[in-house]
Protein backbone atom coordinates (compact mmCIF):
# COMPACT_ATOMS: atom_id res chain seq x y z
CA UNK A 1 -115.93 -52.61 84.51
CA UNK A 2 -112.94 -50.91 86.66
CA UNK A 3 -109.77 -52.78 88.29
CA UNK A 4 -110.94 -52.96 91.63
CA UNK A 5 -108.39 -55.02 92.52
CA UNK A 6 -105.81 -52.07 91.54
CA UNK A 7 -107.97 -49.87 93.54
CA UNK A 8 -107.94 -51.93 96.61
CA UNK A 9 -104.29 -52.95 95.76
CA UNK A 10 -103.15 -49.34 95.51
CA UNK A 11 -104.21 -48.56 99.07
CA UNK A 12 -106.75 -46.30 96.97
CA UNK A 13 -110.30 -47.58 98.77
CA UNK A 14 -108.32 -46.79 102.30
CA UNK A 15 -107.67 -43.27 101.21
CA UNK A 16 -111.18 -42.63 100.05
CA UNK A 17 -112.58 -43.96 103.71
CA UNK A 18 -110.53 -41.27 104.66
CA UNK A 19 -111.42 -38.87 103.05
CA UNK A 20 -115.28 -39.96 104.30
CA UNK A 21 -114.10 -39.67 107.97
CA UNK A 22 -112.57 -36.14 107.57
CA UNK A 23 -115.61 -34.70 105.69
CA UNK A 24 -117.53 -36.70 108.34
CA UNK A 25 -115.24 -34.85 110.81
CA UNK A 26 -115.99 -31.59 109.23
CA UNK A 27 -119.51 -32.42 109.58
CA UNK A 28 -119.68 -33.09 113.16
CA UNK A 29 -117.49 -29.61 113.82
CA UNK A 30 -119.95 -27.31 112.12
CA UNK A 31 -123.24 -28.93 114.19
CA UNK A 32 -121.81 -28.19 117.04
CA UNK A 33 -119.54 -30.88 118.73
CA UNK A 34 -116.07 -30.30 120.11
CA UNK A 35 -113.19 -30.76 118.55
CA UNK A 36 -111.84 -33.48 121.23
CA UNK A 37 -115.36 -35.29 120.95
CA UNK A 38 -114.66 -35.53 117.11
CA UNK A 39 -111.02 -36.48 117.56
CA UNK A 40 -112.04 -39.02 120.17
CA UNK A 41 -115.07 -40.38 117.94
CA UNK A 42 -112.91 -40.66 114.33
CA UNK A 43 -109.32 -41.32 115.10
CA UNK A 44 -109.73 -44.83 116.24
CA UNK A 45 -111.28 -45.67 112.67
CA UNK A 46 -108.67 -43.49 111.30
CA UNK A 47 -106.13 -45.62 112.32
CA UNK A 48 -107.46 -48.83 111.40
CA UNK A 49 -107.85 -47.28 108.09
CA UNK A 50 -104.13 -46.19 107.82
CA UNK A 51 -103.36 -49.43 109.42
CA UNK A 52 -105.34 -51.24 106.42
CA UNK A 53 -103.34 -48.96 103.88
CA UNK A 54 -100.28 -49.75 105.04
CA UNK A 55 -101.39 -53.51 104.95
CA UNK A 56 -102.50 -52.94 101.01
CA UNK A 57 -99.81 -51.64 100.32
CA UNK A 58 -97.11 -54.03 101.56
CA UNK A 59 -95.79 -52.00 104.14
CA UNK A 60 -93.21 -53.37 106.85
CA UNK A 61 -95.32 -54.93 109.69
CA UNK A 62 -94.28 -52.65 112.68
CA UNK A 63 -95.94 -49.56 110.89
CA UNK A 64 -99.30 -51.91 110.37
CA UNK A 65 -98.96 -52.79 114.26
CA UNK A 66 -97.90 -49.06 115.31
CA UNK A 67 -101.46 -48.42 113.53
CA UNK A 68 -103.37 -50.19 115.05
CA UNK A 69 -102.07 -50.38 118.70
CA UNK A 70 -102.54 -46.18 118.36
CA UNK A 71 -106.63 -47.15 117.74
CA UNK A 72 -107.18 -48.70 121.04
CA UNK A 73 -105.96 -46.07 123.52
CA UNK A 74 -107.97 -43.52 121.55
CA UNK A 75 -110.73 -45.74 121.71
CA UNK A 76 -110.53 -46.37 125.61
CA UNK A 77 -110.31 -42.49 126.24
CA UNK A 78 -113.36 -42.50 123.81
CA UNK A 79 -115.08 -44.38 125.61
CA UNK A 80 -114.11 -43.35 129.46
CA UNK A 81 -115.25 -39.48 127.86
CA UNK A 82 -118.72 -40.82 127.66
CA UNK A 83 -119.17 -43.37 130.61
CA UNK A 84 -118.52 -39.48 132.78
CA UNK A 85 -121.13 -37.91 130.48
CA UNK A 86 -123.86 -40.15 131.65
């Protein structure tokens, strides 16, 4: 059975969430959506995830926070991009 506490421990199971959001990104380009609908859609996640690294990994707490804070104006703009779509 693998270490999955290494693997969480590591920062590892951030990185490979990642790596699902920017093939998920790619995804979304080549059917057809714009690149600031993808951006707008992915990078709030995206920086939960690196905030959740940096967590894992025993960063210094300002770099978790700096995360995370960047998620929610991404988010709002996210979702004041689709309340004018409607």
């Amino acid at each position: 059975m693998p270490d999955l506490s290494a693997f969480f421990a590591s920062g590892h199971a951030a990185d490979l969430v990642l790596v699902v959001l920017a093939a998920e990104a790619l995804l979304l380009l080549r059917a057809g959506r714009s690149a600031i609908d993808v951006a707008l859609l992915l990078l709030p996640g995206a920086c939960m995830m690196l905030a959740l690294r940096a967590a894992l990994v025993g960063a210094p707490w300002p770099w978790i926070a700096l995360a995370l804070a960047a998620s929610f104006p991404v988010h709002l703009a996210d979702l004041i991009r689709r309340g004018r779509g409607r």
